[in-house]
PDB file of N, CA and C in Angstrom:
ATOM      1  N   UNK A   1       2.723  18.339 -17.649  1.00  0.00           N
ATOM      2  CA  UNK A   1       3.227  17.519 -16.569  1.00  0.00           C
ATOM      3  C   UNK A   1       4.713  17.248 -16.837  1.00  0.00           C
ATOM      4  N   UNK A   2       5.702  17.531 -16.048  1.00  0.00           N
ATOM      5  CA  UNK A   2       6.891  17.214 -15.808  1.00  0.00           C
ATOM      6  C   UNK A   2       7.350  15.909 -15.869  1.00  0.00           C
ATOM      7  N   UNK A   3       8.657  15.436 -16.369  1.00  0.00           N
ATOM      8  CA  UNK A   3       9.043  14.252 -16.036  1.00  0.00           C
ATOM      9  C   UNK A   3       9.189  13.690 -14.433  1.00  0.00           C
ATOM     10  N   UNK A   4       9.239  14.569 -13.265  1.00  0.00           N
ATOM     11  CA  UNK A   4       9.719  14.318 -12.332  1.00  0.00           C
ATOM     12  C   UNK A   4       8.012  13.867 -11.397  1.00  0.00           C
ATOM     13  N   UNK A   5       6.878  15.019 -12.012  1.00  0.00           N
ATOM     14  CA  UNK A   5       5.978  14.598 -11.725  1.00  0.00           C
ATOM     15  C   UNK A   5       5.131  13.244 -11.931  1.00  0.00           C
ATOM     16  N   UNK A   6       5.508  12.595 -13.390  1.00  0.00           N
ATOM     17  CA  UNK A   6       5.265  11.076 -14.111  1.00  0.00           C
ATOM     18  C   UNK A   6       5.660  10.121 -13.163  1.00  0.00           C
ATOM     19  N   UNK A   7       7.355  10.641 -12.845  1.00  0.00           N
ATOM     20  CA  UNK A   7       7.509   9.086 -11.880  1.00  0.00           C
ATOM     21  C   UNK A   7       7.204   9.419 -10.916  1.00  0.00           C
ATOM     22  N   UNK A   8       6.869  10.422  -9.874  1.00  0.00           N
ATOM     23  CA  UNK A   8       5.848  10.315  -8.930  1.00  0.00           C
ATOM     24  C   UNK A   8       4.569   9.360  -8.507  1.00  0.00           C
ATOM     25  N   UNK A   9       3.806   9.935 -10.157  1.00  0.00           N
ATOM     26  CA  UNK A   9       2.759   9.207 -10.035  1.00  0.00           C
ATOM     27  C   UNK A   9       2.615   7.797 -10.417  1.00  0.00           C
ATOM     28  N   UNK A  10       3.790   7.687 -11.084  1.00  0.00           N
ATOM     29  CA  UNK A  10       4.223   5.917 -11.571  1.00  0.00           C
ATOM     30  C   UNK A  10       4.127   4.900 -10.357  1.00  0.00           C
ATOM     31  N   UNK A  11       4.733   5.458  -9.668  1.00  0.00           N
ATOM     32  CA  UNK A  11       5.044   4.976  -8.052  1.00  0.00           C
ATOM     33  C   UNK A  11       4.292   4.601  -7.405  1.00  0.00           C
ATOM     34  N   UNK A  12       2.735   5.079  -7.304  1.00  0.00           N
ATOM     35  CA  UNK A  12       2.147   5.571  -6.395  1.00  0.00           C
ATOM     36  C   UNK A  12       0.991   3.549  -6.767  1.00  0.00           C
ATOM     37  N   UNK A  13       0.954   3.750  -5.142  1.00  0.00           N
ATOM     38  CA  UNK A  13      -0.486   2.429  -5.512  1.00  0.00           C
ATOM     39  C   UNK A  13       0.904   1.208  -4.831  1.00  0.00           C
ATOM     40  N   UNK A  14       2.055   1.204  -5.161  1.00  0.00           N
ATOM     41  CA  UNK A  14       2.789   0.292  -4.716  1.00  0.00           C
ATOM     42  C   UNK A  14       2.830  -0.501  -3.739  1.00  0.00           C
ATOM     43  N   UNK A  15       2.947   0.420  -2.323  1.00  0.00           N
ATOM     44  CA  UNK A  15       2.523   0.005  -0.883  1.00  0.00           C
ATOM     45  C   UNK A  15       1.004  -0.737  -0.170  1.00  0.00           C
ATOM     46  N   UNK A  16      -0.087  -0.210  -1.729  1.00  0.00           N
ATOM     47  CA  UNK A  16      -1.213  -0.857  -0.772  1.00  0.00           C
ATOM     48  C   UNK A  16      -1.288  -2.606  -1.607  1.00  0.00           C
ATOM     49  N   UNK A  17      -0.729  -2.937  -2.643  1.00  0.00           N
ATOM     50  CA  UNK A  17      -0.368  -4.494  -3.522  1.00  0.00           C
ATOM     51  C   UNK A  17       0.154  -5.226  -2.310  1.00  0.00           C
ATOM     52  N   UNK A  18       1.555  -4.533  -1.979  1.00  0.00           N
ATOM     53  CA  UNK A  18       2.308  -5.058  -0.628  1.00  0.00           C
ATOM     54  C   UNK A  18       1.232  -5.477   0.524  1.00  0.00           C
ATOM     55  N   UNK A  19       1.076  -4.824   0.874  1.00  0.00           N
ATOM     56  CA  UNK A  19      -0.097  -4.824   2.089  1.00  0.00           C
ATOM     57  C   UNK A  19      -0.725  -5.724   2.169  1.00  0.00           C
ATOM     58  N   UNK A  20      -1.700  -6.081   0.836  1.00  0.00           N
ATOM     59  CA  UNK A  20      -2.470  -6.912   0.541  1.00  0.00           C
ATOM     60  C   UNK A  20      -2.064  -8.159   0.168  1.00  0.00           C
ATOM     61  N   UNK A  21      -0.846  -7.786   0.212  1.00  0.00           N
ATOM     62  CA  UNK A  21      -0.454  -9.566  -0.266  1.00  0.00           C
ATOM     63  C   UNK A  21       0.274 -10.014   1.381  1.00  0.00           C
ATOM     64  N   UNK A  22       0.898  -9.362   2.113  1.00  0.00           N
ATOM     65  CA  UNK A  22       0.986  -9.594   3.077  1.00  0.00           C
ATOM     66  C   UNK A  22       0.137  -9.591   3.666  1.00  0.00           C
ATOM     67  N   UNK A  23      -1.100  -8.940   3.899  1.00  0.00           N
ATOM     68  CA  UNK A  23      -2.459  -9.202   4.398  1.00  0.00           C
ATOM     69  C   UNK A  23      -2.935 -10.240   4.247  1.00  0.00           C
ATOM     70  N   UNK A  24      -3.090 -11.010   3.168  1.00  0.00           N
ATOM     71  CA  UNK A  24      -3.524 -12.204   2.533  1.00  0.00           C
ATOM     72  C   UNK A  24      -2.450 -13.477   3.412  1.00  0.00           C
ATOM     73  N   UNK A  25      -1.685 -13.180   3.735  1.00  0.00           N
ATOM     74  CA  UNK A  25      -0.467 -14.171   4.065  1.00  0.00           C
ATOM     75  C   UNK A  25      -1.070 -14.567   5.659  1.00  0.00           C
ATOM     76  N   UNK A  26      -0.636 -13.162   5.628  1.00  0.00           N
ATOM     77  CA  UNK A  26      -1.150 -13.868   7.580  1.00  0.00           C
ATOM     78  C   UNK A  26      -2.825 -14.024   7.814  1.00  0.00           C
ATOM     79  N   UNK A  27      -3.807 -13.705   6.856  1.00  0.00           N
ATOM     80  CA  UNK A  27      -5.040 -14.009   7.156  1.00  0.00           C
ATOM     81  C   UNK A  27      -5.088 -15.881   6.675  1.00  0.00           C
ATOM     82  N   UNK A  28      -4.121 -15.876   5.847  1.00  0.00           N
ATOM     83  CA  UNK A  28      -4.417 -17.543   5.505  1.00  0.00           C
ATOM     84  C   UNK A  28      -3.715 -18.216   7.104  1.00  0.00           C
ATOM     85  N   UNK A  29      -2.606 -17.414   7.230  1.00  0.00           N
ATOM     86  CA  UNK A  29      -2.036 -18.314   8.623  1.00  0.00           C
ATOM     87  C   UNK A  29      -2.714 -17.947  10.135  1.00  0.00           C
ATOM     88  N   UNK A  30      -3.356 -17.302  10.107  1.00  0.00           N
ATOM     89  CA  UNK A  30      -4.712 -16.983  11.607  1.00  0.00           C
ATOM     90  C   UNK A  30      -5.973 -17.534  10.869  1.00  0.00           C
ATOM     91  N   UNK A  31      -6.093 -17.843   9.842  1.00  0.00           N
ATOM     92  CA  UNK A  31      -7.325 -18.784   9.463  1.00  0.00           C
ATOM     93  C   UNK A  31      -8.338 -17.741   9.423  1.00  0.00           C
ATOM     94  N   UNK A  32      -8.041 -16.258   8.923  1.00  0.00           N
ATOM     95  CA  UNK A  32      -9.400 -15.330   8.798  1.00  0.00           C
ATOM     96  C   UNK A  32      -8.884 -14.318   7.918  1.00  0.00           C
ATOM     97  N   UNK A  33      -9.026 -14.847   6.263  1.00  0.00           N
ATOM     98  CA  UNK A  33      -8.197 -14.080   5.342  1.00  0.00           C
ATOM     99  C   UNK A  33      -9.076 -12.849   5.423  1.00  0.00           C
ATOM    100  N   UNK A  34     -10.723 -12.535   5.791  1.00  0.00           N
ATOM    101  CA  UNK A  34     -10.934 -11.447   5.087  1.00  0.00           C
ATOM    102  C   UNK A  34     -10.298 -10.128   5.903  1.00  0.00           C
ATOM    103  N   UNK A  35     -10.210 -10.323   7.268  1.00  0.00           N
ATOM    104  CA  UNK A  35      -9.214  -9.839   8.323  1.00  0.00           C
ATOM    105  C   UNK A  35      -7.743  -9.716   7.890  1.00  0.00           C
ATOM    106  N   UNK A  36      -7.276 -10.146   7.122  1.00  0.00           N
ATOM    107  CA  UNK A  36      -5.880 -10.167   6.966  1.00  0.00           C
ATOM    108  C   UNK A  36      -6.230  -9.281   5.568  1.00  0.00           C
ATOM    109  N   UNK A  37      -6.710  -9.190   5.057  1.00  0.00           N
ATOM    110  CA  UNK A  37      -6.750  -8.510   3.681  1.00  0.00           C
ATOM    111  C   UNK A  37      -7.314  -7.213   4.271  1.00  0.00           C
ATOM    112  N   UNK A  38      -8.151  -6.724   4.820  1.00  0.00           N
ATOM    113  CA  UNK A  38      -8.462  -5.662   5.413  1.00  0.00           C
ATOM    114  C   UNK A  38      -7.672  -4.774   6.086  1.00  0.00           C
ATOM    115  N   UNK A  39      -6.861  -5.601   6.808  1.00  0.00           N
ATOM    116  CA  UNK A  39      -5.677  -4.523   7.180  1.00  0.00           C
ATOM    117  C   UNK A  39      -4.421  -4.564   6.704  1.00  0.00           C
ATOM    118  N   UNK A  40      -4.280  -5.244   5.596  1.00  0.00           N
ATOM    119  CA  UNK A  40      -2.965  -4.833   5.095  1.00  0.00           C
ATOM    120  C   UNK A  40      -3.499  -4.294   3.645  1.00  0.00           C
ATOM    121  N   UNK A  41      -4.416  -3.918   3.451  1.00  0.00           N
ATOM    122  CA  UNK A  41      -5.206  -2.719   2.696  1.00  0.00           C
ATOM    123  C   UNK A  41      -4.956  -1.465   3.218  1.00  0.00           C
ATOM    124  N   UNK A  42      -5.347  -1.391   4.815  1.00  0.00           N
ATOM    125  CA  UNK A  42      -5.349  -0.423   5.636  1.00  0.00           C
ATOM    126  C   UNK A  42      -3.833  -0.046   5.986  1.00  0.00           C
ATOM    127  N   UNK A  43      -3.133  -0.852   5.921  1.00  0.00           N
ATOM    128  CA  UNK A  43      -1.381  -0.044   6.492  1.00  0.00           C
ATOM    129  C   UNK A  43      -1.233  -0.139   5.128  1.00  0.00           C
ATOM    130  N   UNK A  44      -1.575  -0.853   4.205  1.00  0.00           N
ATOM    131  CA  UNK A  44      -0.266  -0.679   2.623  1.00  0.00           C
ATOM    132  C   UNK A  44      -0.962   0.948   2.195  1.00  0.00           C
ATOM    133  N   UNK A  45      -2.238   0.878   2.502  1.00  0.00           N
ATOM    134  CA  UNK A  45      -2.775   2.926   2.040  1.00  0.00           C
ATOM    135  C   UNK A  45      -1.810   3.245   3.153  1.00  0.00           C
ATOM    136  N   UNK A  46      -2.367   3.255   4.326  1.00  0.00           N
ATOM    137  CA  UNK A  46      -1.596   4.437   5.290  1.00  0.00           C
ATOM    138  C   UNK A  46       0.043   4.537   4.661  1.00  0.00           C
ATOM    139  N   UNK A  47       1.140   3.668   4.499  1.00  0.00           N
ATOM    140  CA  UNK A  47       2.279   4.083   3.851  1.00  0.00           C
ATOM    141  C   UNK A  47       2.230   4.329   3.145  1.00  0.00           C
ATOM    142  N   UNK A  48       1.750   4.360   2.137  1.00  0.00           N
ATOM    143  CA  UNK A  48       1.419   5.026   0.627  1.00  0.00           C
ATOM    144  C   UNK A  48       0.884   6.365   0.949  1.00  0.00           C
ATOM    145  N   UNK A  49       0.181   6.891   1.735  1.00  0.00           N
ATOM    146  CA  UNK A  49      -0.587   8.161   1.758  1.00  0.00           C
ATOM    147  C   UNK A  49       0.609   8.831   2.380  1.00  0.00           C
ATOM    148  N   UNK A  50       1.664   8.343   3.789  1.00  0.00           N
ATOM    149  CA  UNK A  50       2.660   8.637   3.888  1.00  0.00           C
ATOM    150  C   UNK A  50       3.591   9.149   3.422  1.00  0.00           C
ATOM    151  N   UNK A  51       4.369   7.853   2.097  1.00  0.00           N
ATOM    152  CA  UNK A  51       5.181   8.623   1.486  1.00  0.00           C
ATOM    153  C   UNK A  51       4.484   9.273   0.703  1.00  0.00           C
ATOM    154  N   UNK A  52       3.679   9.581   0.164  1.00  0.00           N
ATOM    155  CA  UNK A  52       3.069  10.364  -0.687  1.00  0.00           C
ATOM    156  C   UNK A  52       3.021  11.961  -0.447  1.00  0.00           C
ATOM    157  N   UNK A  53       3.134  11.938   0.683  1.00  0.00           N
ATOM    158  CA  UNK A  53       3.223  13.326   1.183  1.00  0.00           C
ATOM    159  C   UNK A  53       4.168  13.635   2.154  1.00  0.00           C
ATOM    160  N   UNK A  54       5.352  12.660   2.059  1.00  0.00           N
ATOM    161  CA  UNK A  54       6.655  13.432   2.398  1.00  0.00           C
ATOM    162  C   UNK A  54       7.264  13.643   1.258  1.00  0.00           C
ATOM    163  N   UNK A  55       6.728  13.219   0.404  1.00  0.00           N
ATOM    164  CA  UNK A  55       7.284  13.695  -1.237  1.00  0.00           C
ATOM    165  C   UNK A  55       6.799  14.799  -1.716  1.00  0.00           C
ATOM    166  N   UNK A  56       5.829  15.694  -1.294  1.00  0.00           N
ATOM    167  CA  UNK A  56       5.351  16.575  -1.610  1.00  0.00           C
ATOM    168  C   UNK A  56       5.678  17.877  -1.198  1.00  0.00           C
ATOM    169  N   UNK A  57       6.538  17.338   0.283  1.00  0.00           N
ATOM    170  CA  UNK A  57       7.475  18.579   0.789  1.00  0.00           C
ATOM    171  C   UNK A  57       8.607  19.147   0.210  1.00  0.00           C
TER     172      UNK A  57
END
């Protein structure tokens, strides 16, 4: 494995923490955290799967 490939994978997982903590934010402020954690699970993967594979081009 390459150095260039390491920080690739160092990287990776970043966007769905984000998500979830912003998920968590607005489910406490609409008063339905498990809803708010569910989809900022769901967009912090989708950008992560994103850049993940414009990096691969």
């Amino acid at each position: 494995m390459t150095e260039e490939d390491k920080k690739k994978q160092r990287g990776s997982g970043g966007y769905i923490a984000v998500g979830v903590a912003v998920g968590t934010a607005f489910g406490v402020a609409l008063d339905n955290i498990g809803l708010g954690i569910a989809l900022g699970l769901a967009i912090g993967a989708a950008i992560d799967w994103s850049t993940h594979n414009k990096n691969k081009k």
